[in-house]
N, C-alpha and C. Protein backbone atom coordinates (compact mmCIF):
# COMPACT_ATOMS: atom_id res chain seq x y z
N UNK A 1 190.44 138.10 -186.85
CA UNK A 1 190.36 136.71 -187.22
C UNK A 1 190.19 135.88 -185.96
N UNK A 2 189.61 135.15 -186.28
CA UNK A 2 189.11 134.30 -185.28
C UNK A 2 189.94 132.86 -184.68
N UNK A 3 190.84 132.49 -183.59
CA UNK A 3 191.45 131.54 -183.30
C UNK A 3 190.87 130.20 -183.15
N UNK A 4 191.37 129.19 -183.44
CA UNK A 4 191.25 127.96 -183.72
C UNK A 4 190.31 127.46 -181.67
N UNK A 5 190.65 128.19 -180.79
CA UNK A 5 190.44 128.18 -179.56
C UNK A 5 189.13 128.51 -179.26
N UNK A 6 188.66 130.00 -180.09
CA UNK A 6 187.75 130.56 -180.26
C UNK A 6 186.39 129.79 -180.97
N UNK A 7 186.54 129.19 -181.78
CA UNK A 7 185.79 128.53 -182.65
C UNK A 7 185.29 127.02 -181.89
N UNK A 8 183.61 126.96 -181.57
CA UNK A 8 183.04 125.72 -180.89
C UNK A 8 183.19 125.11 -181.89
N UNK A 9 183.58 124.16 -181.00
CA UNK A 9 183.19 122.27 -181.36
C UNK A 9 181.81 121.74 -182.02
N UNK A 10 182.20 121.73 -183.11
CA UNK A 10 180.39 120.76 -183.56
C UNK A 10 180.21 119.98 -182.51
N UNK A 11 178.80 119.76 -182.29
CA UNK A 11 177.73 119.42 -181.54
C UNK A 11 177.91 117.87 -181.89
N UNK A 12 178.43 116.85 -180.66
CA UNK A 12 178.50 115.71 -181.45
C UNK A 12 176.98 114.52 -182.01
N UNK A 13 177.24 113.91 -182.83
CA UNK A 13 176.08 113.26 -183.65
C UNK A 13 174.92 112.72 -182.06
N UNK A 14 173.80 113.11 -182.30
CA UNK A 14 172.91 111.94 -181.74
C UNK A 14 173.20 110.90 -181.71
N UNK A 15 172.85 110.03 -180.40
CA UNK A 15 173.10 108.61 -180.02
C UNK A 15 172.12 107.55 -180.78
N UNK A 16 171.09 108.12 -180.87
CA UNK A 16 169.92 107.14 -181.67
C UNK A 16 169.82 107.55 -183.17
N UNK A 17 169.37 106.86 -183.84
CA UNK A 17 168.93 107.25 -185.36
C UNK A 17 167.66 108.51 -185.22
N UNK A 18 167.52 109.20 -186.34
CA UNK A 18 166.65 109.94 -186.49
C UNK A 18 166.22 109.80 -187.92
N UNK A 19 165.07 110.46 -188.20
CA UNK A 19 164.40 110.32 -189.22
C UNK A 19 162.86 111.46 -189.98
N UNK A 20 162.71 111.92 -190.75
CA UNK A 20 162.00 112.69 -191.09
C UNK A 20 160.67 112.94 -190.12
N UNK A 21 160.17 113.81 -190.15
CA UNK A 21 159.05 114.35 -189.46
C UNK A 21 157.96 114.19 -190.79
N UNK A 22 156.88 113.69 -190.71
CA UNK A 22 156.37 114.01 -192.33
C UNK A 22 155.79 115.51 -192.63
N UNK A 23 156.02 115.79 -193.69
CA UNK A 23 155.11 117.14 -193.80
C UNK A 23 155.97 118.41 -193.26
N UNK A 24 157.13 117.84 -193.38
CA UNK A 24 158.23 119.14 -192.62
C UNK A 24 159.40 118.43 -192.83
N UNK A 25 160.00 119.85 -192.95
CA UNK A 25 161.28 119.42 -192.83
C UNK A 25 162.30 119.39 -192.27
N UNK A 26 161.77 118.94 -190.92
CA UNK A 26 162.37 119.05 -189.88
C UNK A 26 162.59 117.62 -189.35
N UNK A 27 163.33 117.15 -188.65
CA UNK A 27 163.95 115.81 -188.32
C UNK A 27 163.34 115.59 -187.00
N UNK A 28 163.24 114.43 -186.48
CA UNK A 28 162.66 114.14 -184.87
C UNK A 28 163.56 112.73 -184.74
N UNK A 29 164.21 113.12 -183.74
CA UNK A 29 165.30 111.48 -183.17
C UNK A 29 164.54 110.40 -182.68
N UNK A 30 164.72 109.34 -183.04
CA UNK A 30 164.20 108.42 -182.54
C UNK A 30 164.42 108.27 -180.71
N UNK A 31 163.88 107.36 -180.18
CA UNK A 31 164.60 107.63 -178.63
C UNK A 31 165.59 106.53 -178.88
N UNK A 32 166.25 106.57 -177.64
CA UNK A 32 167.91 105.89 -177.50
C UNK A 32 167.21 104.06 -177.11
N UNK A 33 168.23 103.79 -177.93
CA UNK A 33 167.68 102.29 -177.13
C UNK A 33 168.49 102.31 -175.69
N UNK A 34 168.29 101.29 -174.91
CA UNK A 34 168.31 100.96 -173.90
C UNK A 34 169.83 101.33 -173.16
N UNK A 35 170.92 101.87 -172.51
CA UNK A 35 172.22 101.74 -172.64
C UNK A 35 172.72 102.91 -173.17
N UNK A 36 171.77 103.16 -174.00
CA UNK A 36 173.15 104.84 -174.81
C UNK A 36 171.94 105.69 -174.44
N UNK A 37 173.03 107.11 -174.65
CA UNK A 37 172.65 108.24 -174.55
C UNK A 37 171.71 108.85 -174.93
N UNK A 38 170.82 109.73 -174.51
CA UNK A 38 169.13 110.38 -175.43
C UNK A 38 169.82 111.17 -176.52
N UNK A 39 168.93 111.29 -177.37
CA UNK A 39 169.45 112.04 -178.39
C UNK A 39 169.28 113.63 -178.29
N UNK A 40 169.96 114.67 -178.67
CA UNK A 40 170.26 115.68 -178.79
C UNK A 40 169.02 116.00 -179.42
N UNK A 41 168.32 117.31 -179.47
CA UNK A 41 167.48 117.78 -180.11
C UNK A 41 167.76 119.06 -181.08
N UNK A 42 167.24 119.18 -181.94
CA UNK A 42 167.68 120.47 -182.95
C UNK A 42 167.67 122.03 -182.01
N UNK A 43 166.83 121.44 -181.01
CA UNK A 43 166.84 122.62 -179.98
C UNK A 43 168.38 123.21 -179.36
N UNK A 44 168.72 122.03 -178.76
CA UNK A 44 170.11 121.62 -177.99
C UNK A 44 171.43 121.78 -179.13
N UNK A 45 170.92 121.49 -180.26
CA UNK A 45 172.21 121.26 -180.88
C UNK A 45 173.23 122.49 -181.26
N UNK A 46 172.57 123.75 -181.10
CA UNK A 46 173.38 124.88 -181.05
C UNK A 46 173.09 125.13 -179.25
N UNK A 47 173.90 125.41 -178.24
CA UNK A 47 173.84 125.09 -177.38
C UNK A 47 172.88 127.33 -176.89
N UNK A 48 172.29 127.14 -175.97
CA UNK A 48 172.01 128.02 -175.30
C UNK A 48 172.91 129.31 -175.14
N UNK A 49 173.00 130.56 -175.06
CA UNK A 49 174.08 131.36 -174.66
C UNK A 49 173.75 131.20 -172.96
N UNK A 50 174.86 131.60 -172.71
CA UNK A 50 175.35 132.10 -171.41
C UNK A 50 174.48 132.94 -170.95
N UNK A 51 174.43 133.17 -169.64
CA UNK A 51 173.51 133.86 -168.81
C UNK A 51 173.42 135.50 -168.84
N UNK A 52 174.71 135.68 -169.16
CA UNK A 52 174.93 137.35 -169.10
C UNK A 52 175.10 137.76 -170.89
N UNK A 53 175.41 136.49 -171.47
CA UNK A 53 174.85 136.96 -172.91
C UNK A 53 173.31 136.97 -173.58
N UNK A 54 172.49 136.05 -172.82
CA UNK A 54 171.10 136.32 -172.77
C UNK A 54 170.72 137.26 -172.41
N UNK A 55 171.12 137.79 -171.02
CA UNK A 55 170.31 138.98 -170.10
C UNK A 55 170.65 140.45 -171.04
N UNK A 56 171.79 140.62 -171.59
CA UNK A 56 172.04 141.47 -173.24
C UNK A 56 171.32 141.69 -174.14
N UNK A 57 171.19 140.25 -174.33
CA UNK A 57 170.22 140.32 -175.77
C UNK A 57 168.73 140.42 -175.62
N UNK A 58 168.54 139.88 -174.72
CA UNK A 58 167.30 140.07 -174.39
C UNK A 58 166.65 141.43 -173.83
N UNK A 59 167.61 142.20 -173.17
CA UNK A 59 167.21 143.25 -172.57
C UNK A 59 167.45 144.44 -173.68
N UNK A 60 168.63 144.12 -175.04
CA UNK A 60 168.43 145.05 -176.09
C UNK A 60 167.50 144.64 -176.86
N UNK A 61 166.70 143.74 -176.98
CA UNK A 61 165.44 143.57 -177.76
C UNK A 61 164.32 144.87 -177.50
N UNK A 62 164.03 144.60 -176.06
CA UNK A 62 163.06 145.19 -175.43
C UNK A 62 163.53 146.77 -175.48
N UNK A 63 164.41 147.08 -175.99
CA UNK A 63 164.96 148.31 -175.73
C UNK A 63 164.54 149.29 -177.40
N UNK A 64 164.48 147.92 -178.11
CA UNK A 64 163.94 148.01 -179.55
C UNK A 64 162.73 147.95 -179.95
N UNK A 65 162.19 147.27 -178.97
CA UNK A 65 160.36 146.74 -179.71
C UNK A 65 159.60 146.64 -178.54
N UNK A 66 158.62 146.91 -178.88
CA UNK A 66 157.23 146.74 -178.19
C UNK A 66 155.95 145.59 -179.18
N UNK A 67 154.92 145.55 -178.25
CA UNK A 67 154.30 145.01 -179.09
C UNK A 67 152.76 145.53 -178.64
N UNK A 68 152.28 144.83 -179.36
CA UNK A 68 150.46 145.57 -179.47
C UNK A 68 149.87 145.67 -178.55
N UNK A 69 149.74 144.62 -177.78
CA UNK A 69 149.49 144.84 -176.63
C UNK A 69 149.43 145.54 -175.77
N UNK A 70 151.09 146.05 -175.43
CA UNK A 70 151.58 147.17 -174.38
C UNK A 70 151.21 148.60 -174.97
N UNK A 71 151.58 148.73 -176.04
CA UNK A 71 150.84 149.77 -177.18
C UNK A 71 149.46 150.40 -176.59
N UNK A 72 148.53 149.11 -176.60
CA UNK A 72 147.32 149.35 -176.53
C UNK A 72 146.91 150.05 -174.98
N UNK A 73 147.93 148.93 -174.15
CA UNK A 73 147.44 149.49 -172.64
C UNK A 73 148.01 150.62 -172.20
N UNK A 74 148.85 151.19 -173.05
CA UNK A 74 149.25 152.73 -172.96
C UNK A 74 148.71 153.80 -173.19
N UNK A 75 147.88 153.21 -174.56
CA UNK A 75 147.10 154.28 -175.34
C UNK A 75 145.76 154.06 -174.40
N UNK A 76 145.31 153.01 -174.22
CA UNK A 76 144.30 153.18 -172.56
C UNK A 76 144.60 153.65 -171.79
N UNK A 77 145.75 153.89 -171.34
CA UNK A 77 145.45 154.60 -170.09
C UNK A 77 145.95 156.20 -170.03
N UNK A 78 146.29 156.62 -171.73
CA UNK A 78 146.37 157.77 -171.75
C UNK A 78 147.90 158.08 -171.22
N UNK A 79 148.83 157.25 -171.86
CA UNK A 79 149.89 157.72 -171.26
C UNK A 79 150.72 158.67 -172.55
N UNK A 80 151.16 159.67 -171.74
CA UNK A 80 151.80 160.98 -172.18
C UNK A 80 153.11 160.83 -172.98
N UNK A 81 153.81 159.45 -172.63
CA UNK A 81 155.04 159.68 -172.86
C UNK A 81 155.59 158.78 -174.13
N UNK A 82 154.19 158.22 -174.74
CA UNK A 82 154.33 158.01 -176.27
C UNK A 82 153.73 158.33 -177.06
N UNK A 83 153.80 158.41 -178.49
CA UNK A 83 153.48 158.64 -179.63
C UNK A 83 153.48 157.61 -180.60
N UNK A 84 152.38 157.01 -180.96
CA UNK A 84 152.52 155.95 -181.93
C UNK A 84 152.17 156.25 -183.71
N UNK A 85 153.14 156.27 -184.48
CA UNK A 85 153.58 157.26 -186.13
C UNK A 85 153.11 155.87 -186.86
N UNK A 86 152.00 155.60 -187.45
CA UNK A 86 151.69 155.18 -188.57
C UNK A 86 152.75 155.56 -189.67
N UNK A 87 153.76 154.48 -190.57
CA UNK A 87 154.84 155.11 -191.04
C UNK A 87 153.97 154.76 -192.69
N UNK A 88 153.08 154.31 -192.84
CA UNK A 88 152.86 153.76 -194.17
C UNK A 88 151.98 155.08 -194.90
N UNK A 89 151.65 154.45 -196.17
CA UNK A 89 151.25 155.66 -197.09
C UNK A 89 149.88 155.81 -196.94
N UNK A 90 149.67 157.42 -197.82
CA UNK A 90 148.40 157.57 -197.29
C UNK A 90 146.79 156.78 -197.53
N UNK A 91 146.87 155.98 -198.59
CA UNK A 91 145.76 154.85 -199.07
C UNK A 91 145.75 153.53 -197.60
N UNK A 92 147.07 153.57 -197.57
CA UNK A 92 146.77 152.42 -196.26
C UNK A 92 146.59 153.13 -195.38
N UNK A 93 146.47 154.40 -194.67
CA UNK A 93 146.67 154.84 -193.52
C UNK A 93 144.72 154.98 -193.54
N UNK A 94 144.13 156.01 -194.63
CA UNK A 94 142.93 155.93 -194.68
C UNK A 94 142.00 154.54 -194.78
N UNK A 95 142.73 153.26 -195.13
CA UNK A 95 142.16 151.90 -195.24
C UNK A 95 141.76 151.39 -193.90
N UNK A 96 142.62 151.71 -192.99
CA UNK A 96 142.41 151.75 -191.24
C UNK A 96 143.52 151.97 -190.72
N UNK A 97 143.30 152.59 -189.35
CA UNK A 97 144.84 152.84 -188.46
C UNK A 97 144.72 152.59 -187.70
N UNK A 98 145.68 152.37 -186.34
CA UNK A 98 145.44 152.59 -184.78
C UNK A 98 144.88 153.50 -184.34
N UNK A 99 143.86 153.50 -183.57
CA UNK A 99 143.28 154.83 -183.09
C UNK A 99 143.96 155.41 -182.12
N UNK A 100 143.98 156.60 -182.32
CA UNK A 100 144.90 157.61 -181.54
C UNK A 100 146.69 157.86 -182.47
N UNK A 101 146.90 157.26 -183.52
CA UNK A 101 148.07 157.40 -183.85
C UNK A 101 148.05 158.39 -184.92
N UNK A 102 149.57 158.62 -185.40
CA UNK A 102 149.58 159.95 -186.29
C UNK A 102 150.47 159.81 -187.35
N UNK A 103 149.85 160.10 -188.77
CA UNK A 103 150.39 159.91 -189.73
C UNK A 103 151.54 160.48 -190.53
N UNK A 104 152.68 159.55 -190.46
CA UNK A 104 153.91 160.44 -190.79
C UNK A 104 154.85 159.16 -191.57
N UNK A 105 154.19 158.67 -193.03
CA UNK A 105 155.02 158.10 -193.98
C UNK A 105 156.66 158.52 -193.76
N UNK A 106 157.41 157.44 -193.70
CA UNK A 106 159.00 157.30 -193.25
C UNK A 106 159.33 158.27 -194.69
N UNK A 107 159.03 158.60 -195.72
CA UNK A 107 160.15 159.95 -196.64
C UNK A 107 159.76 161.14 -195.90
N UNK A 108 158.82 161.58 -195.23
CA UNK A 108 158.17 162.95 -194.53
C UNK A 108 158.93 162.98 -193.00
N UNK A 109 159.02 161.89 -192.45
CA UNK A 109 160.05 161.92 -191.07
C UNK A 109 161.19 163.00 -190.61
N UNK A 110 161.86 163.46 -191.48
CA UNK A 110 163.35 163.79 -191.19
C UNK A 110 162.64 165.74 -191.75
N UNK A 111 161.38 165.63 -192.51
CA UNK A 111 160.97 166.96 -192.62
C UNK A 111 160.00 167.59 -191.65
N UNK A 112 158.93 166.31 -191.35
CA UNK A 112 158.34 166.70 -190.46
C UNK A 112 158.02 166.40 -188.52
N UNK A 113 158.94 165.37 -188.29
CA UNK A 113 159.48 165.37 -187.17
C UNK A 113 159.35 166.42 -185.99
N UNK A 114 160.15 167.15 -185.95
CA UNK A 114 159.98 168.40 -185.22
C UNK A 114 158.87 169.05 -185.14
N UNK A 115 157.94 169.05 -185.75
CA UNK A 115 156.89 170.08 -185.71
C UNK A 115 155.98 168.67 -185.10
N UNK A 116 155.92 167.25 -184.88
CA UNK A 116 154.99 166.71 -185.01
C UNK A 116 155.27 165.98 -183.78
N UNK A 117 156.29 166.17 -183.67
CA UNK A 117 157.00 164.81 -181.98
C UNK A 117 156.74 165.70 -181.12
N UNK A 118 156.22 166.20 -180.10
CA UNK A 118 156.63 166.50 -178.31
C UNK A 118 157.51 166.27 -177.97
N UNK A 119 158.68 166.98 -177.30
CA UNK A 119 159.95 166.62 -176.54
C UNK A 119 159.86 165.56 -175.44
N UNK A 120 160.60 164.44 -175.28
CA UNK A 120 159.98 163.77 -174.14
C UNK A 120 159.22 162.49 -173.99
N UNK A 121 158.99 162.14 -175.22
CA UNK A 121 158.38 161.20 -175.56
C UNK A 121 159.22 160.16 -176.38
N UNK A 122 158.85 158.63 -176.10
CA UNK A 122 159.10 157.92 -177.14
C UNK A 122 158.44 157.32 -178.14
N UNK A 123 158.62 157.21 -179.39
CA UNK A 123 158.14 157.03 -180.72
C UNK A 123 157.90 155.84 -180.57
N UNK A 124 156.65 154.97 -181.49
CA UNK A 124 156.34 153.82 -181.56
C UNK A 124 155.96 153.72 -182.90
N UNK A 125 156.97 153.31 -183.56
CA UNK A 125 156.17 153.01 -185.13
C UNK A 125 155.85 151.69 -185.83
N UNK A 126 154.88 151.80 -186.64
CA UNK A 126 153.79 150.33 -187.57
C UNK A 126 153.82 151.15 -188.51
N UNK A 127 154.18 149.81 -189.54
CA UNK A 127 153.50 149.60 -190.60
C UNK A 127 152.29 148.83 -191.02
N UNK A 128 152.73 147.79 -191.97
CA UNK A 128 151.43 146.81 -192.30
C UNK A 128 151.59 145.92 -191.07
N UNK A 129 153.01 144.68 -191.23
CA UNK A 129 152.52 143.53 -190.33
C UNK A 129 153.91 143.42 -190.17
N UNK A 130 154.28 141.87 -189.82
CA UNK A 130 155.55 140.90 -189.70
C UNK A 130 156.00 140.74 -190.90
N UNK A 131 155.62 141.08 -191.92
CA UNK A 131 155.95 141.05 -193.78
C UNK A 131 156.62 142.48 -194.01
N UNK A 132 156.52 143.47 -193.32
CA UNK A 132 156.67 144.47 -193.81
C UNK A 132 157.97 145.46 -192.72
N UNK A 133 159.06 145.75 -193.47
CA UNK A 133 159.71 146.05 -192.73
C UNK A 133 159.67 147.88 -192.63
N UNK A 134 158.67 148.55 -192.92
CA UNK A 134 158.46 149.91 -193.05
C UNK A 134 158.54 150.67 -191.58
N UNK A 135 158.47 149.55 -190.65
CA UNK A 135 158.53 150.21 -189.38
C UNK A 135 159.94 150.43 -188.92
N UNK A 136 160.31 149.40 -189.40
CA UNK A 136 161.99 149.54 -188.96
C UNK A 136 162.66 150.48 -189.61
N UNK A 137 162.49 150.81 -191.24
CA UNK A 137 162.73 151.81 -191.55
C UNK A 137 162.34 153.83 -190.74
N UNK A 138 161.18 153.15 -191.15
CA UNK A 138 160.52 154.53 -189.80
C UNK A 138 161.60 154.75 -188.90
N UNK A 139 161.49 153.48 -187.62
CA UNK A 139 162.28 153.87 -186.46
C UNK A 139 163.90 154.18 -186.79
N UNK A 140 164.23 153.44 -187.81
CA UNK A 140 165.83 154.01 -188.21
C UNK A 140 165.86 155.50 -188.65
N UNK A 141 164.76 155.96 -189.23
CA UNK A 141 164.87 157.88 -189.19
C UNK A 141 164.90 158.39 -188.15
N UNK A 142 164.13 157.45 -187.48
CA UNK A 142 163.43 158.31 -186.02
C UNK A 142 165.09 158.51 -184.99
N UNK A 143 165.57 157.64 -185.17
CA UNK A 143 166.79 157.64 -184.73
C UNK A 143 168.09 158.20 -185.06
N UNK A 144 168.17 158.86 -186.00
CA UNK A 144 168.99 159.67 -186.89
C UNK A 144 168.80 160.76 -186.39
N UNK A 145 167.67 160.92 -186.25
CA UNK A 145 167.40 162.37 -185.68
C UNK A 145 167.32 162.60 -184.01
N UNK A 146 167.79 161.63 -183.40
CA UNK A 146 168.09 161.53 -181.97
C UNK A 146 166.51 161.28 -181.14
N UNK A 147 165.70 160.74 -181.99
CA UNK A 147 164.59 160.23 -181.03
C UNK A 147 164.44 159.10 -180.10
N UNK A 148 164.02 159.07 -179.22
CA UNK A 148 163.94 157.69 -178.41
C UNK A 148 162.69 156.80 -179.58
N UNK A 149 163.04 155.87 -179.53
CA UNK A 149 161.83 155.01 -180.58
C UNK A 149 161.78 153.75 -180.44
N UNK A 150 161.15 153.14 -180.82
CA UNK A 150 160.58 151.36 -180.62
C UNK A 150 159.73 151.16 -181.84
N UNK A 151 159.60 150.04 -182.53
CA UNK A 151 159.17 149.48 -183.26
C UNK A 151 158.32 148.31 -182.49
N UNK A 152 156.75 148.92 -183.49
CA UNK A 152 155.50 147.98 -182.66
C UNK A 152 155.73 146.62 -183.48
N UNK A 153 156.18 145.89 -182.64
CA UNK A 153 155.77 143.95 -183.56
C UNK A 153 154.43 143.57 -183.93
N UNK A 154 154.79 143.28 -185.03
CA UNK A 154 153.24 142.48 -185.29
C UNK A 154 152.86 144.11 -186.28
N UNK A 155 153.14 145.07 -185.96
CA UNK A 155 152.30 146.08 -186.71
C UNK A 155 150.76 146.18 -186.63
N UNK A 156 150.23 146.68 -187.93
CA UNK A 156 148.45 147.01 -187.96
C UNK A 156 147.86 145.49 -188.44
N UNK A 157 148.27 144.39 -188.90
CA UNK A 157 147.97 143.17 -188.79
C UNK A 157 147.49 142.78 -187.54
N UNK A 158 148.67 142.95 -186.80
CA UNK A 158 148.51 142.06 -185.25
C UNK A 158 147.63 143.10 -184.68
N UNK A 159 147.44 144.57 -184.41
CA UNK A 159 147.16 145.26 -184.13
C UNK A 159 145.31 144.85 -184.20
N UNK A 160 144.91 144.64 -185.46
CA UNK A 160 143.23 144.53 -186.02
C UNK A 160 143.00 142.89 -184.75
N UNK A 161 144.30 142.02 -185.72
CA UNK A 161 143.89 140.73 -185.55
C UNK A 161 143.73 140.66 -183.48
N UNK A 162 144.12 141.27 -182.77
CA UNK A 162 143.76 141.19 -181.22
C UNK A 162 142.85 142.02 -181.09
N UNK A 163 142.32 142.47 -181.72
CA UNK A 163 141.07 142.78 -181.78
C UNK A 163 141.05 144.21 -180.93
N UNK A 164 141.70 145.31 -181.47
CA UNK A 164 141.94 146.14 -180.96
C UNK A 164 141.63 147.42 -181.47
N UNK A 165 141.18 148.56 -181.19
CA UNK A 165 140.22 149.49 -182.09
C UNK A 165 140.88 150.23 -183.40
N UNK A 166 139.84 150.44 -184.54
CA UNK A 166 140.81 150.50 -186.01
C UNK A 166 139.70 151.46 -186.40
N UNK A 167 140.56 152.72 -186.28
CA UNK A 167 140.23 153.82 -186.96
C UNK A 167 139.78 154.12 -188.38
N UNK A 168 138.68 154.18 -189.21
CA UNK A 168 138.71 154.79 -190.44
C UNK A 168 137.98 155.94 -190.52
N UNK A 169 137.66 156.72 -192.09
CA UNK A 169 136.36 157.56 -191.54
C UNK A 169 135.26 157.16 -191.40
N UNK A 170 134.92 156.45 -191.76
CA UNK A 170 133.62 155.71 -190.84
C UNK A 170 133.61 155.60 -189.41
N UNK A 171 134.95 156.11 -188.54
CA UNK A 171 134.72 155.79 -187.39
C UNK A 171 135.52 154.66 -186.29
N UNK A 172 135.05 154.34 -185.44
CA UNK A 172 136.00 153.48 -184.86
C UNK A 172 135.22 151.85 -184.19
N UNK A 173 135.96 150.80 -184.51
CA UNK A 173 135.33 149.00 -184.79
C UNK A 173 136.45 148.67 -184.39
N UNK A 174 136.00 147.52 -184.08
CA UNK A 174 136.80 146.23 -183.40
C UNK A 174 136.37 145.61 -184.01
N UNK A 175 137.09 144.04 -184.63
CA UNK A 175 136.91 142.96 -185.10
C UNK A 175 137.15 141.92 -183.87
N UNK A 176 136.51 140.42 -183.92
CA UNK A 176 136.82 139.66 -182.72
C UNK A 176 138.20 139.50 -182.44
N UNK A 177 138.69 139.24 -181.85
CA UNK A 177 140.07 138.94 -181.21
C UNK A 177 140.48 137.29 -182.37
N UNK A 178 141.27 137.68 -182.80
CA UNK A 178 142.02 136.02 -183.41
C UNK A 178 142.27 135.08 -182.59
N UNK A 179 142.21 133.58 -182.13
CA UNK A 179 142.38 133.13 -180.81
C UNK A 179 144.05 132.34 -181.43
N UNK A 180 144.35 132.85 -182.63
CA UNK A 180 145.67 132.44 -182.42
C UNK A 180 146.81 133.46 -182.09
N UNK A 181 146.07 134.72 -181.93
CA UNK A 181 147.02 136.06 -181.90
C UNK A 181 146.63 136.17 -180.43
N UNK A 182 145.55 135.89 -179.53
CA UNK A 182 145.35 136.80 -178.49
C UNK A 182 143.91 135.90 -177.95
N UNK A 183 144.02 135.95 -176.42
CA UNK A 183 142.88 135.51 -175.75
C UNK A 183 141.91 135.92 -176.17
N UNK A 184 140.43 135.39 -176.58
CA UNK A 184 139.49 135.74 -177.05
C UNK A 184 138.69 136.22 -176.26
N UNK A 185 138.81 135.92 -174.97
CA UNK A 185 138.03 136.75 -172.94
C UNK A 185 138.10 137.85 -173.39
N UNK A 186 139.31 138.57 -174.28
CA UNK A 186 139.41 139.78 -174.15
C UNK A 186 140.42 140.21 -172.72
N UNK A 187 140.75 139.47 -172.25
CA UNK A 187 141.53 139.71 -171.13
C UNK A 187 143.48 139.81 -171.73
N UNK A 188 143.95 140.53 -171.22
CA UNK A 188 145.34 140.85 -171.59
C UNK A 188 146.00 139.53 -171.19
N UNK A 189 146.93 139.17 -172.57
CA UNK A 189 147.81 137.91 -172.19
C UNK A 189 148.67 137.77 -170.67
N UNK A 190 148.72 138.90 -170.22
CA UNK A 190 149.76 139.22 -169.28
C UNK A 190 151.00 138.46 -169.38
N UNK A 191 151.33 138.62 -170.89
CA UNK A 191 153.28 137.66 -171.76
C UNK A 191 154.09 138.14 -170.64
């Protein structure tokens, strides 16, 4: 249970009035008149963590996920020490995949695992997109069974939409780069 000591202080009220944003529903403060204080922002109003509770969370994110990008410049340069498991079924997997990845629907994981992982490597699994939580499922088998693993963000959505090569049997295509997912130069965001 949690002590009365323990428990922050609401965030006290903005100094200026605020008032609707149109078309959202989100609020925007007016500015302060002249004399009082600026107003607090919805940003501010739950306050920031601490420095060593950020450098935590942030560093167990990355410990969890990857994203398409890094994916991609791995699978360019031919690196050994991942494996990226298409976890979805077999109609979507033949609809298009990542090229170079390997098909292993999350109920087949815990049977076929072993015969299909390399020792040594860490797992990278996609599903569809940001809608679909099949990857996380994936990587939660993958982890049961003592694999190192990461879950790709964004999935085979983000994956097509940066315009990145998509396997079917027809072969292997790129679509243009989305310029809201990814530089359209074609040059790596370098996030």
């Amino acid at each position: 249970m949690m002590s009365a000591a323990s428990v922050p202080a609401p965030a006290p009220a903005p100094a200026a009035s605020a008032q609707a944003v149109p078309g959202s529903t989100a609020v925007q403060a007016e500015p302060a008149a002249p004399g009082q204080a600026a107003p607090r922002s919805a940003v501010t109003a739950v306050p920031a963590a601490g420095n060593a509770a950020a450098l935590a969370h942030f560093a167990a994110r990355l410990a969890f996920e990857t994203d398409v990008s890094d994916v991609a410049a791995a699978l360019a340069a031919g690196a050994g020490d991942v494996i990226v498991i298409d976890s979805r079924s077999r109609e979507s997997w033949e609809q298009g995949r990542i090229e170079g990845a390997v098909h292993l629907p999350t109920a087949e994981i815990a049977a076929r695992a072993a015969g299909t992982v390399p020792a040594g490597v860490t797992v990278v699994t996609y599903c569809w997109g940001p809608g679909c939580n099949g990857a996380t499922r994936a990587a939660l088998e993958f982890a049961r069974l003592g694999y190192p693993v990461k879950e790709m963000l964004g999935g085979f959505e983000y994956w097509a939409r940066e315009g990145f090569p998509v396997e079917t049997a027809d072969g292997v295509s790129r679509r243009p780069a989305d310029p809201l997912t990814a530089p359209v130069s074609g040059v790596a965001c370098a996030c």
